[in-house]
N, C-alpha and C. Protein backbone atom coordinates (compact mmCIF):
# COMPACT_ATOMS: atom_id res chain seq x y z
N UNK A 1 39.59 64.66 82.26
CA UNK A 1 40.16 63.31 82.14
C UNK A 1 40.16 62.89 80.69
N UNK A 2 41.32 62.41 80.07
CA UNK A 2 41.51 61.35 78.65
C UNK A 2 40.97 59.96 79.01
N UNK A 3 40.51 60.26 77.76
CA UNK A 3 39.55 58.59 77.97
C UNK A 3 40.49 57.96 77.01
N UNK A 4 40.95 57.14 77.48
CA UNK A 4 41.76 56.37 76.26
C UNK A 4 40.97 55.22 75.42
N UNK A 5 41.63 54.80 74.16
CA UNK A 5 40.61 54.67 72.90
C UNK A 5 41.12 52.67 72.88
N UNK A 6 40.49 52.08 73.82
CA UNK A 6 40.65 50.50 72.81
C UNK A 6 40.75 49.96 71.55
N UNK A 7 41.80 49.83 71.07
CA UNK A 7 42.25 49.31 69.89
C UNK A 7 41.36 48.09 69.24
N UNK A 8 41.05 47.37 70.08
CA UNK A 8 40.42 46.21 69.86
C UNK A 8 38.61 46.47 69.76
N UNK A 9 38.31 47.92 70.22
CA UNK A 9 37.03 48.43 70.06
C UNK A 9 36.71 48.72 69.12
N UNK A 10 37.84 49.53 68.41
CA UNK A 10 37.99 49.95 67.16
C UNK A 10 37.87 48.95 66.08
N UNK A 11 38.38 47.64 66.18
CA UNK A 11 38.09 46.74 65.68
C UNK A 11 37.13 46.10 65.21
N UNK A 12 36.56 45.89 66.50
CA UNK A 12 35.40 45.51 66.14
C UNK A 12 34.38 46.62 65.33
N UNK A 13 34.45 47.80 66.36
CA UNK A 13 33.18 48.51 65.36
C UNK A 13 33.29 48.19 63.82
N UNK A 14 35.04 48.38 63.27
CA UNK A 14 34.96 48.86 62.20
C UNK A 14 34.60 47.42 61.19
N UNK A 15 34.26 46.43 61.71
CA UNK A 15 33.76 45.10 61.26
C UNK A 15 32.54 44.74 60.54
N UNK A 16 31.55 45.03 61.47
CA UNK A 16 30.18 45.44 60.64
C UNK A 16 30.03 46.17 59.42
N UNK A 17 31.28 47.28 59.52
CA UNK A 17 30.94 48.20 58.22
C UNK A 17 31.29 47.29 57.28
N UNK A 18 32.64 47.10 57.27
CA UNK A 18 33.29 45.69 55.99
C UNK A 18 32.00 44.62 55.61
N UNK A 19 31.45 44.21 56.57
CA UNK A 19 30.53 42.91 56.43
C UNK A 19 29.31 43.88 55.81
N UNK A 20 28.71 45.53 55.76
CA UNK A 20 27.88 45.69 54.86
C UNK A 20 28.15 45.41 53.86
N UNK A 21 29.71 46.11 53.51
CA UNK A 21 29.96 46.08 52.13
C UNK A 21 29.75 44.66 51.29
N UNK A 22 30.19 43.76 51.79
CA UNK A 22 29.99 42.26 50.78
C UNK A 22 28.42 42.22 50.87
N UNK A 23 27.77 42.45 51.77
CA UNK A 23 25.89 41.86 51.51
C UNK A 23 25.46 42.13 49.85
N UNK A 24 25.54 43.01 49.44
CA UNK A 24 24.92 43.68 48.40
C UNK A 24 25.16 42.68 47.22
N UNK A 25 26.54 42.23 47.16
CA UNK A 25 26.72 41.05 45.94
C UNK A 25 26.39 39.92 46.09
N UNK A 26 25.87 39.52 47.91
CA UNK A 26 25.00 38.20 48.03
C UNK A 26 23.84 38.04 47.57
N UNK A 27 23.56 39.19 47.66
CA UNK A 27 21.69 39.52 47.46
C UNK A 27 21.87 39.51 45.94
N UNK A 28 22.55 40.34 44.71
CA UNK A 28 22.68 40.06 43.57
C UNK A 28 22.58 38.36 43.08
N UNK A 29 23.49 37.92 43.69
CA UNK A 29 23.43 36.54 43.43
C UNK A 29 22.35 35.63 43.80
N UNK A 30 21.67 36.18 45.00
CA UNK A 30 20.07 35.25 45.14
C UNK A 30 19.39 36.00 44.08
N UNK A 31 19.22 37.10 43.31
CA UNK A 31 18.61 37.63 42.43
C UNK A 31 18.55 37.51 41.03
N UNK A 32 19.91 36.87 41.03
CA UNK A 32 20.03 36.18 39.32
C UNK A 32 19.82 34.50 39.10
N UNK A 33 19.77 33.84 40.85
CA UNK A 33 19.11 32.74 40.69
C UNK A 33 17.72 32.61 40.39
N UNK A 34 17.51 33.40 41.42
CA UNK A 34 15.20 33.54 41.67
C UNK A 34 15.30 33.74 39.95
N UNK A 35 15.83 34.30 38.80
CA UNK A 35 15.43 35.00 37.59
C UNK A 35 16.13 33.70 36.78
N UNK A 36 17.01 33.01 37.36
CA UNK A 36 17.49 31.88 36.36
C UNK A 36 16.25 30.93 36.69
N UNK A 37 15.50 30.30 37.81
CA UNK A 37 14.81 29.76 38.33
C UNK A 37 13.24 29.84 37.71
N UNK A 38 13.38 31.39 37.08
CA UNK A 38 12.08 32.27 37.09
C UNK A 38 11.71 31.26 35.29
N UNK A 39 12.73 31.80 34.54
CA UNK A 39 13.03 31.29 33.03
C UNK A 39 13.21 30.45 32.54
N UNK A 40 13.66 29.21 33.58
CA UNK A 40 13.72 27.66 33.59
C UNK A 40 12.30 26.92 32.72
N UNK A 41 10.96 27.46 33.44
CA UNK A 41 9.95 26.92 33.23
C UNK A 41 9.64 27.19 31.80
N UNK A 42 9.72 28.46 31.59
CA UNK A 42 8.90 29.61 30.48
C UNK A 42 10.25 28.30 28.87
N UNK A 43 11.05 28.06 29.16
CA UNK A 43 12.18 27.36 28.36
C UNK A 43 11.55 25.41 28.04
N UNK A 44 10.98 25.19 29.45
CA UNK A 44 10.63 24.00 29.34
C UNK A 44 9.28 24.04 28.78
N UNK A 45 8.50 24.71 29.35
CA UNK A 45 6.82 24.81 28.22
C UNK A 45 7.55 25.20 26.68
N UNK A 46 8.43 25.87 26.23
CA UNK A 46 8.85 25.82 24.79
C UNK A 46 9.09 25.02 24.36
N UNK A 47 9.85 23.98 24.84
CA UNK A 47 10.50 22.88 24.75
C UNK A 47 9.61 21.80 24.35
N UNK A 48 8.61 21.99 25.23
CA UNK A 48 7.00 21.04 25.29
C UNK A 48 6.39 21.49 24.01
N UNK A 49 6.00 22.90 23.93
CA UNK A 49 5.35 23.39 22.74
C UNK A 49 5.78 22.73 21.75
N UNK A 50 6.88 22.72 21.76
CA UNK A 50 7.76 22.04 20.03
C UNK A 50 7.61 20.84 19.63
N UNK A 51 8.25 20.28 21.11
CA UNK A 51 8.05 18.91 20.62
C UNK A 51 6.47 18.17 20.45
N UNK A 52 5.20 19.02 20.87
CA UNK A 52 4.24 18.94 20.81
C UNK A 52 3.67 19.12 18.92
N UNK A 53 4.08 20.15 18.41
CA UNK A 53 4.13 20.77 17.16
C UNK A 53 4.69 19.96 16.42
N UNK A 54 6.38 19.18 16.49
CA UNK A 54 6.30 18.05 15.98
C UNK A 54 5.91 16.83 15.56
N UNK A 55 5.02 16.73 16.82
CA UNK A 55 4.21 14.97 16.38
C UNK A 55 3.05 15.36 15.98
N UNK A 56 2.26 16.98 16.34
CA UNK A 56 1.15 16.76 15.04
C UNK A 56 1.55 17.26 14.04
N UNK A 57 2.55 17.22 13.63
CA UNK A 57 3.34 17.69 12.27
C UNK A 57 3.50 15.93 11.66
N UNK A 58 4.05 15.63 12.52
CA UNK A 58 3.76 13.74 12.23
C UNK A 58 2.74 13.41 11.86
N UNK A 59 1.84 13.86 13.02
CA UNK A 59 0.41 13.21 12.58
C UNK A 59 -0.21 13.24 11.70
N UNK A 60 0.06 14.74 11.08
CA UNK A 60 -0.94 15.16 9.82
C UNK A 60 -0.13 14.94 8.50
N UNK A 61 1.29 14.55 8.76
CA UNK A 61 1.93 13.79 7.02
C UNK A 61 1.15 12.61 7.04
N UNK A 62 1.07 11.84 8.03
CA UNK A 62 0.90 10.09 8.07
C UNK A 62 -0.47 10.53 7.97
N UNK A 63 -1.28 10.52 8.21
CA UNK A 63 -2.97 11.10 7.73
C UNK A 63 -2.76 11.90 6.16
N UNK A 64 -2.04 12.72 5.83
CA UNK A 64 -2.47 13.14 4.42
C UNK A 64 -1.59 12.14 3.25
N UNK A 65 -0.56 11.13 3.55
CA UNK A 65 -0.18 10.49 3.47
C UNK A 65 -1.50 8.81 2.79
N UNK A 66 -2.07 8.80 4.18
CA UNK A 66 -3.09 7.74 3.96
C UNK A 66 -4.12 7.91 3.20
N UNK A 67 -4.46 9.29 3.03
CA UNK A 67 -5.52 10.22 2.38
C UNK A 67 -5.26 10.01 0.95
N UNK A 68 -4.26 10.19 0.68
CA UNK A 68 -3.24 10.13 -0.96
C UNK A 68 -4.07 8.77 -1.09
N UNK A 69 -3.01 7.49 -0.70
CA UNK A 69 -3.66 6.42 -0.73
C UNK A 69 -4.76 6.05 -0.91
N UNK A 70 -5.61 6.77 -0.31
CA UNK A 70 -6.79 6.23 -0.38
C UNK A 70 -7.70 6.74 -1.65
N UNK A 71 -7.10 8.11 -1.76
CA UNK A 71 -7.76 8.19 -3.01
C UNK A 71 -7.07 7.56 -4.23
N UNK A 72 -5.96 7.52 -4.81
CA UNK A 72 -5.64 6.93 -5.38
C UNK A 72 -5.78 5.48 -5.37
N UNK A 73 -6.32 4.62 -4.44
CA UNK A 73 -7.44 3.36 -4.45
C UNK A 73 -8.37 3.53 -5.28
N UNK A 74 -9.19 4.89 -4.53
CA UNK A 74 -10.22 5.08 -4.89
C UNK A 74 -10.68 5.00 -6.42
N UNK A 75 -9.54 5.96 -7.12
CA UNK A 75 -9.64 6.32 -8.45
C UNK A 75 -9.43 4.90 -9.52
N UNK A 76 -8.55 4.17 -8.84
CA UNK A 76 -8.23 2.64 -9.36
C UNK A 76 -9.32 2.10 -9.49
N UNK A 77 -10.06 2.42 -8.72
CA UNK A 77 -11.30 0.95 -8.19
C UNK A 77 -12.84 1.72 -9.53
N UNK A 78 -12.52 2.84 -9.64
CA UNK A 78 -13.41 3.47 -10.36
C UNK A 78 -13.10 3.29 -11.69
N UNK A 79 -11.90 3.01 -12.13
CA UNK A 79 -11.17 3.42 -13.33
C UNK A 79 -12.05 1.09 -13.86
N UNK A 80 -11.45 0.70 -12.98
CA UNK A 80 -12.10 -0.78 -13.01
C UNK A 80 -13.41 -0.73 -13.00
N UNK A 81 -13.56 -0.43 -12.55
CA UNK A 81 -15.04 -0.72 -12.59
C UNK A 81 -15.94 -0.25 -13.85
N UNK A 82 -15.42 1.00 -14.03
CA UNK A 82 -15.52 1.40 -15.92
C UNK A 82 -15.16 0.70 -16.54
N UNK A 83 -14.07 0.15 -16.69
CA UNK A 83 -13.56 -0.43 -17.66
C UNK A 83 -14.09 -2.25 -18.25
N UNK A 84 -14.09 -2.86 -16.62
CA UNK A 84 -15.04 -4.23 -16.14
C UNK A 84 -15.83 -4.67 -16.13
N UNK A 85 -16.65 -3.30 -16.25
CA UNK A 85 -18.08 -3.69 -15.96
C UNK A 85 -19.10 -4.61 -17.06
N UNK A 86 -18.35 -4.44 -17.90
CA UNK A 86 -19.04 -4.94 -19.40
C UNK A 86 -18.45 -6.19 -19.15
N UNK A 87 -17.53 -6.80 -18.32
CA UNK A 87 -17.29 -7.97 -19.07
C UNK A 87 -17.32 -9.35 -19.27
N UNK A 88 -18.95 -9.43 -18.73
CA UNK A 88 -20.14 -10.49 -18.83
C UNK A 88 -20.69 -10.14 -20.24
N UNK A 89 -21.00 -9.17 -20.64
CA UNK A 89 -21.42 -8.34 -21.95
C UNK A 89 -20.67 -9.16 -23.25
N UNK A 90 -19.44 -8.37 -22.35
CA UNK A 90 -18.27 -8.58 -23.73
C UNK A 90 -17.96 -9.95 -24.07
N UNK A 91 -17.91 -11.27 -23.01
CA UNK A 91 -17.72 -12.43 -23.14
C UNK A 91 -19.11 -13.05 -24.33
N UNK A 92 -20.36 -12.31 -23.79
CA UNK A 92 -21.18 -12.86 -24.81
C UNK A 92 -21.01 -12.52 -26.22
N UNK A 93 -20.59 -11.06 -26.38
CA UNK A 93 -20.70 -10.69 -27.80
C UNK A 93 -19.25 -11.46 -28.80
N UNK A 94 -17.87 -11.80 -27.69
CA UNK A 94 -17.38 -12.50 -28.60
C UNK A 94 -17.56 -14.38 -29.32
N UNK A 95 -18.70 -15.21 -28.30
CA UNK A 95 -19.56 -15.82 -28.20
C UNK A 95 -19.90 -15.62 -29.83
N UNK A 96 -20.48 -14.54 -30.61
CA UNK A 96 -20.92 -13.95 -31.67
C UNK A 96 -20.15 -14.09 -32.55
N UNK A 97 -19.31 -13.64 -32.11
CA UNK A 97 -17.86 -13.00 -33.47
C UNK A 97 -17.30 -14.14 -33.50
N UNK A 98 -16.87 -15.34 -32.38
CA UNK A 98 -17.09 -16.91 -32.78
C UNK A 98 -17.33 -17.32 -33.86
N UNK A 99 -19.32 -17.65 -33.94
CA UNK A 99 -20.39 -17.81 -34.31
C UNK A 99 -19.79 -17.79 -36.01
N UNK A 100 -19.62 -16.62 -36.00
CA UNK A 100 -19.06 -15.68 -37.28
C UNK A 100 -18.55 -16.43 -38.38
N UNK A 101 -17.06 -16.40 -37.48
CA UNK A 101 -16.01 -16.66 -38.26
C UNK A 101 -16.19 -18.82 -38.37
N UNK A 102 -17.12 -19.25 -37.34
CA UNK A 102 -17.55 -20.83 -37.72
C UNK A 102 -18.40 -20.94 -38.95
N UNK A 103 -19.45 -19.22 -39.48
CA UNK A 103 -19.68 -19.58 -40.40
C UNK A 103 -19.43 -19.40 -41.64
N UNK A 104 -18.23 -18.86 -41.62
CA UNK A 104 -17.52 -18.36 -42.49
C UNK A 104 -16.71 -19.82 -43.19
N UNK A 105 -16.09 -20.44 -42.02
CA UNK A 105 -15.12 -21.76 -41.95
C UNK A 105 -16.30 -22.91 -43.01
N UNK A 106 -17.38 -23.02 -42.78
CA UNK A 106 -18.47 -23.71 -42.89
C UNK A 106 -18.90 -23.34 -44.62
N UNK A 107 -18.06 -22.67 -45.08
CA UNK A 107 -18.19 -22.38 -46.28
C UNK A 107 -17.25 -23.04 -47.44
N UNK A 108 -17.67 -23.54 -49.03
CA UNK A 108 -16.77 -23.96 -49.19
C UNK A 108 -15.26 -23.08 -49.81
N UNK A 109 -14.12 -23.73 -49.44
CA UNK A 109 -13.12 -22.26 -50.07
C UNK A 109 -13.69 -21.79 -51.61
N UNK A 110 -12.78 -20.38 -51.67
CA UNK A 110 -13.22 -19.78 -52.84
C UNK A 110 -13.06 -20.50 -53.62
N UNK A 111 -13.44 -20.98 -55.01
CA UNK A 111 -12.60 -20.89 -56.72
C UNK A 111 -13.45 -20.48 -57.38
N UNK A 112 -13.05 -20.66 -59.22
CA UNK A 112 -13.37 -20.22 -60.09
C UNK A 112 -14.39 -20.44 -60.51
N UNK A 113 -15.58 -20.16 -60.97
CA UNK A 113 -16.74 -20.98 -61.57
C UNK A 113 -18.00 -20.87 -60.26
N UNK A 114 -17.69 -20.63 -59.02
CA UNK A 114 -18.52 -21.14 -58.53
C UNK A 114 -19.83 -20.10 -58.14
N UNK A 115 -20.84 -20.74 -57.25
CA UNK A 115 -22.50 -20.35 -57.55
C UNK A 115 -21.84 -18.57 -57.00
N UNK A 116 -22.09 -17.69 -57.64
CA UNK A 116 -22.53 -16.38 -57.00
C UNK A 116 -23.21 -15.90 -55.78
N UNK A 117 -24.03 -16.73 -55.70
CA UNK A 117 -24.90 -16.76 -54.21
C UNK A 117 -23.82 -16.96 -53.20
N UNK A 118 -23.18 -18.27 -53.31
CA UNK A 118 -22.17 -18.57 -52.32
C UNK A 118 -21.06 -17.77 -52.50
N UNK A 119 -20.96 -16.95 -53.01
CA UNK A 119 -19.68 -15.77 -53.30
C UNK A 119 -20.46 -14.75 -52.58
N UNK A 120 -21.43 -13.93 -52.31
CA UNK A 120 -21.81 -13.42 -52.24
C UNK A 120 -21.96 -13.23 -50.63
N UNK A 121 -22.38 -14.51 -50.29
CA UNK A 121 -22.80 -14.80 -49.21
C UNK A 121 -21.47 -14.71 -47.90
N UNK A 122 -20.24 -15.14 -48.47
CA UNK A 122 -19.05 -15.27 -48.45
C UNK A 122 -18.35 -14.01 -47.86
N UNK A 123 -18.73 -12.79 -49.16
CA UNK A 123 -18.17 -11.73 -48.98
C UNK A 123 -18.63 -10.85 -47.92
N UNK A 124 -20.35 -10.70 -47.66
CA UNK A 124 -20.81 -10.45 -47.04
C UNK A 124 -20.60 -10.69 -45.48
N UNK A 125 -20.84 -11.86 -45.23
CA UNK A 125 -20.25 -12.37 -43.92
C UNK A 125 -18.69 -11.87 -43.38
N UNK A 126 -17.83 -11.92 -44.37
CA UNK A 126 -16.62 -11.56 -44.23
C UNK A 126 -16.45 -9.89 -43.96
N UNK A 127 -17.37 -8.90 -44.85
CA UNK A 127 -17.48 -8.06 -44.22
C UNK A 127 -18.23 -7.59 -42.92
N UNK A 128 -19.19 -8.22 -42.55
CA UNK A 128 -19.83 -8.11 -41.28
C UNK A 128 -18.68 -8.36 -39.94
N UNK A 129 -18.02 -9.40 -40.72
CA UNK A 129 -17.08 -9.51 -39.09
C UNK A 129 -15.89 -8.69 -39.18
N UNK A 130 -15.21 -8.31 -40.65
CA UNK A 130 -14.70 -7.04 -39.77
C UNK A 130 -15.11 -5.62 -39.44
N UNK A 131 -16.27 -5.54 -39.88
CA UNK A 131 -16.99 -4.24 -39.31
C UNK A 131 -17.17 -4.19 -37.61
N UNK A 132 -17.56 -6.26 -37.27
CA UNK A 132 -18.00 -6.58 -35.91
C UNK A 132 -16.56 -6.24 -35.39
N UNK A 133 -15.40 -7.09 -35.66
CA UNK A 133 -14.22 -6.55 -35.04
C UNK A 133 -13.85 -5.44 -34.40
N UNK A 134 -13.82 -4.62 -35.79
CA UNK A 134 -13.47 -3.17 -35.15
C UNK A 134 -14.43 -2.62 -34.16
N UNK A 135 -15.42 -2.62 -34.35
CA UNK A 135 -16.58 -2.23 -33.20
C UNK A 135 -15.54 -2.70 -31.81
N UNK A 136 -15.86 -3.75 -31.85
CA UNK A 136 -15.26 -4.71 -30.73
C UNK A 136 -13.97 -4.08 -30.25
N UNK A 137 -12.75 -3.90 -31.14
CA UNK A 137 -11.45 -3.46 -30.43
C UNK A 137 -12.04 -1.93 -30.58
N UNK A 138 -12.89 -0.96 -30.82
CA UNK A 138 -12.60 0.32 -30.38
C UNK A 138 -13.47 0.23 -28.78
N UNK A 139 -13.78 -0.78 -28.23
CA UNK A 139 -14.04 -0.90 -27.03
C UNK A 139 -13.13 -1.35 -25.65
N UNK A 140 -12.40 -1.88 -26.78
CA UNK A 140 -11.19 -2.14 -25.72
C UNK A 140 -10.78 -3.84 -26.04
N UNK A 141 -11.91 -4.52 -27.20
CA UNK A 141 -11.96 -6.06 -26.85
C UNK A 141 -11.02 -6.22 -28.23
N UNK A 142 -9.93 -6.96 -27.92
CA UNK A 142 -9.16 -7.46 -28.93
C UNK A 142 -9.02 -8.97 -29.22
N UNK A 143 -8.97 -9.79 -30.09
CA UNK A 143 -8.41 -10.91 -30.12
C UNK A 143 -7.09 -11.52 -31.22
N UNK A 144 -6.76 -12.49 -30.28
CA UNK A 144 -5.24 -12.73 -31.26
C UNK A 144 -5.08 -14.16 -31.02
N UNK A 145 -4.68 -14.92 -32.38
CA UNK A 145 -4.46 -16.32 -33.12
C UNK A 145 -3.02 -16.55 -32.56
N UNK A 146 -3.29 -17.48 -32.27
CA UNK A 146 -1.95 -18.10 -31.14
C UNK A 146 -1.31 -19.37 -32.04
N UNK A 147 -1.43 -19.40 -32.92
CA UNK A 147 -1.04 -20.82 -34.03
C UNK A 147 0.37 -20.45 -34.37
N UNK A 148 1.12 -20.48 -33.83
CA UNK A 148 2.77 -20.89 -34.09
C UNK A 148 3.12 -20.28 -33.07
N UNK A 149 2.20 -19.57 -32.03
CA UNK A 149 2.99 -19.17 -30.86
C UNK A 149 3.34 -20.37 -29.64
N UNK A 150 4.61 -19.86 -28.51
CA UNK A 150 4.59 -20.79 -27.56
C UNK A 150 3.42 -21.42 -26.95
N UNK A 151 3.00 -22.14 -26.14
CA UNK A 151 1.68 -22.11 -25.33
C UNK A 151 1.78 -21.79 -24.05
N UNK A 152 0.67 -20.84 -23.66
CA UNK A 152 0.69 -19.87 -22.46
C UNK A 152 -0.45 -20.52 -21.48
N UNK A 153 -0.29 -20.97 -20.80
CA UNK A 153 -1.57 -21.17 -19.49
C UNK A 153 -2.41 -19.90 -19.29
N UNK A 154 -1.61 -18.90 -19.20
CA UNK A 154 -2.17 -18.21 -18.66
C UNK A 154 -3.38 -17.23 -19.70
N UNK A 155 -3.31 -17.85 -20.95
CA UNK A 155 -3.88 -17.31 -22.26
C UNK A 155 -4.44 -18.29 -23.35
N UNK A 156 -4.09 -19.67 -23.09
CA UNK A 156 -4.50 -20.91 -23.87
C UNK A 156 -4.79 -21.91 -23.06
N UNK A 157 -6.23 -22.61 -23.79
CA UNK A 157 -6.41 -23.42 -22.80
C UNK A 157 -5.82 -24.89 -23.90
N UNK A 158 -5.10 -25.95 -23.71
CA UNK A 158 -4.86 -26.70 -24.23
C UNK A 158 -6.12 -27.81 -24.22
N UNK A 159 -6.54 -27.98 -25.39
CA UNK A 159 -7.88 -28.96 -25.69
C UNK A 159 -7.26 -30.55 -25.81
N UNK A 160 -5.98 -29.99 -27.13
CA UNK A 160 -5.96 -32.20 -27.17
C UNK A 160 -3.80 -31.86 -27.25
N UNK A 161 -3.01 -32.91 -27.56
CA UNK A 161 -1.86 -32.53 -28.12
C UNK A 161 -1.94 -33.39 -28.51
N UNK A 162 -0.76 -33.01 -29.58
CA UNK A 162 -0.57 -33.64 -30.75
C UNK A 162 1.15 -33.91 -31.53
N UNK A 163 1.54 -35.29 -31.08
CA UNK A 163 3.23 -35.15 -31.95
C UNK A 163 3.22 -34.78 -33.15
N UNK A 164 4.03 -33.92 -33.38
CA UNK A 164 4.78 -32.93 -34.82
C UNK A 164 6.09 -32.68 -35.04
N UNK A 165 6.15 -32.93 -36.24
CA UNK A 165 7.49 -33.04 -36.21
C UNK A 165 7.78 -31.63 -36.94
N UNK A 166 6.85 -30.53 -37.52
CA UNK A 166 6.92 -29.35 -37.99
C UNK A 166 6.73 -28.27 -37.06
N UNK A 167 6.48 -28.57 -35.77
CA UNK A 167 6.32 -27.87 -34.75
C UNK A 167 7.19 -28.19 -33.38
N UNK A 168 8.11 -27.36 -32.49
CA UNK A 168 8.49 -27.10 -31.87
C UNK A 168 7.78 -28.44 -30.92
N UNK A 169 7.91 -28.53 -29.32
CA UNK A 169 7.21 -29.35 -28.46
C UNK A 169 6.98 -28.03 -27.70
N UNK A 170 5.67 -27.83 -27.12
CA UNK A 170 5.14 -26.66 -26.62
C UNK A 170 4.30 -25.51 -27.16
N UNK A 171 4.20 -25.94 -28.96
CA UNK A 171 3.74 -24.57 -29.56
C UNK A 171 2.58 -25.00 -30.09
N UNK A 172 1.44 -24.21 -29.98
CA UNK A 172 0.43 -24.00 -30.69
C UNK A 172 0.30 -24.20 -32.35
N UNK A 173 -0.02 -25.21 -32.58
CA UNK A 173 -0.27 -25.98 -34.11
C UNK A 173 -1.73 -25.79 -34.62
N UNK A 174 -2.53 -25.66 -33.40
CA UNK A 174 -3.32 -25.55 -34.45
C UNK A 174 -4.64 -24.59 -33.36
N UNK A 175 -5.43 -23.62 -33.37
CA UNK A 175 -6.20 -22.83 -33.01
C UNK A 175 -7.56 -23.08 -33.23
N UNK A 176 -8.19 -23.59 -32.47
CA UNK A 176 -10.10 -23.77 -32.56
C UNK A 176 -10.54 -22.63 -32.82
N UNK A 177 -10.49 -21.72 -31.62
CA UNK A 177 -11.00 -20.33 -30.85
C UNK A 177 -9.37 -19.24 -30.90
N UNK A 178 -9.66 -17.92 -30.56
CA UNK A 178 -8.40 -16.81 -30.78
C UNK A 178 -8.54 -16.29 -29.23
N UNK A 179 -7.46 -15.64 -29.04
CA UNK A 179 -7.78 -15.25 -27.35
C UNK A 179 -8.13 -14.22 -27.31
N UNK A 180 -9.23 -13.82 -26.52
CA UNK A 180 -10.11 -12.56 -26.49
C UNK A 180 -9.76 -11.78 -25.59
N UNK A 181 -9.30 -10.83 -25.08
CA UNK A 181 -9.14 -9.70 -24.25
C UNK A 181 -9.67 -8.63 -24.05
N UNK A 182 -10.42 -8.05 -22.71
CA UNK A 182 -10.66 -6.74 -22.59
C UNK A 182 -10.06 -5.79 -21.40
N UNK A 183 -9.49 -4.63 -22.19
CA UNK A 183 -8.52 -3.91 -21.73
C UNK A 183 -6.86 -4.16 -21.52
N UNK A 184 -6.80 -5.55 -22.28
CA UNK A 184 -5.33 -6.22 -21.28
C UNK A 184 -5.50 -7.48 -20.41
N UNK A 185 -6.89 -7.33 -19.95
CA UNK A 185 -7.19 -8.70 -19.11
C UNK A 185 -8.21 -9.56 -19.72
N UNK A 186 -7.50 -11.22 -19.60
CA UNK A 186 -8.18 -11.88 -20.50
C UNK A 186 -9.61 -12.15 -20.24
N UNK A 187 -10.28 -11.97 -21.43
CA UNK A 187 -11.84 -12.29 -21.19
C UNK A 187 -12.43 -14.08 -21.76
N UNK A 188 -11.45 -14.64 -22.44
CA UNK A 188 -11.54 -15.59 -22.74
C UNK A 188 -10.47 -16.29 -23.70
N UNK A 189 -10.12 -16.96 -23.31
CA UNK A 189 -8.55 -18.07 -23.55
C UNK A 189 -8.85 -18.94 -24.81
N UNK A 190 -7.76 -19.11 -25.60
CA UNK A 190 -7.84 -19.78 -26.82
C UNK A 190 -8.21 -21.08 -26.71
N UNK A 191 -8.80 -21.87 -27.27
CA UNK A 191 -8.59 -23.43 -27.63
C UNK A 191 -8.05 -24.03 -28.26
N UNK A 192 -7.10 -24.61 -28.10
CA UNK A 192 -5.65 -25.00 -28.66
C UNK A 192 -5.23 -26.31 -28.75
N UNK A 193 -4.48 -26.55 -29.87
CA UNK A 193 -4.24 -28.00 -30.07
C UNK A 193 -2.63 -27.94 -29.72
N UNK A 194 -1.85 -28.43 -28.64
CA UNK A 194 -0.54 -28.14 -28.55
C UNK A 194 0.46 -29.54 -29.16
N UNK A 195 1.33 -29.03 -29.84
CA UNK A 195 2.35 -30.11 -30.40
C UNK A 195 3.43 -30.28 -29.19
N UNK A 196 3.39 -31.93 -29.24
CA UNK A 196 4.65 -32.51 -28.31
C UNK A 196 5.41 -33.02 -29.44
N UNK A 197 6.44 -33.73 -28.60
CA UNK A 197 7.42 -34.76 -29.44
C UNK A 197 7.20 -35.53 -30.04
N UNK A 198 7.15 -36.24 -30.75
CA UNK A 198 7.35 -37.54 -31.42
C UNK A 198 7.88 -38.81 -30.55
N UNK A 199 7.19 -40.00 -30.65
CA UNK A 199 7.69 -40.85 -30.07
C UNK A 199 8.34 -41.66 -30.77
């Protein structure tokens, strides 16, 4: 007997085979997800790492940053304090050099004829204070005669004023005391007679 062959048997069997063939590129494709999935993380901890590496990259400018600062305070505050420290010292010794030049003033002017002693006495004194001077400015202490200059508050203290008509209104006419300075900063302010207007 012929067994005859269903067409539609044939069909089907030959169905399954077709449907192996596509599996293999499904499974590829769950395999390059699981590995995209896999690398996701290992990308985001980098990601973390960095931006982690950045802010103590922040952290440690703004800290060596403040560090700068601070020493450069530091060195300021030292550099003052050298320089300052005398200048209770220094206020007394120009106190002296004052003294000096009042007794110098206290003398009568030079002329011709007169006692030797008081010439003497004269010259002497006159050299003592600029020997005292220089001492004084190679320390840093300077002073300066303000008599035809403007008048400064911040460097003259005004004692009396006085209308002039040979002087400006505002300027220093006439000088008691000279203004004393150490380093640049004043250690003691002139005494000053300031000219106003005329009435």
């Amino acid at each position: 007997m012929t067994q005859d062959t269903d067409p539609t048997q044939v069909e089907t069997q030959a169905a399954p085979a077709a449907s192996d063939h596509v599996a293999p590129p499904q499974d590829a494709a769950e395999a390059g997800a699981e590995q995209a999935t896999e690398q996701s993380p290992v990308e985001q901890r980098i990601a973390e790492l960095e931006q982690e590496a950045a802010e103590m990259k922040e952290k440690w400018l703004r800290s060596e940053a403040e560090n700068q600062n601070l020493r450069t305070r530091a060195k300021r505050d030292v550099d003052d304090a050298r320089q300052y420290a005398v200048q209770k010292f220094a206020r007394d010794v120009v106190e002296a050099a004052e003294n000096m030049r009042r007794a110098l003033s206290s003398l009568p002017p030079a002329q011709e004829g007169e006692d030797t002693v008081i010439t003497k006495m004269r010259e002497g004194i006159e050299s003592t204070e600029r020997s005292f001077i220089s001492i004084l400015e190679r320390h840093g202490i300077k002073c300066d005669d303000p008599s035809g200059k403007a008048f400064d508050a911040n460097l003259h203290q005004a004692m009396a004023e006085q209308p002039s008509a040979d002087h400006a209104p505002g300027t220093v006419m006439q000088a008691w005391t000279p203004t004393w300075t150490l380093h640049g900063r004043l250690l003691k302010p002139a005494m000053v007679v300031v000219a106003k207007a005329e009435e």
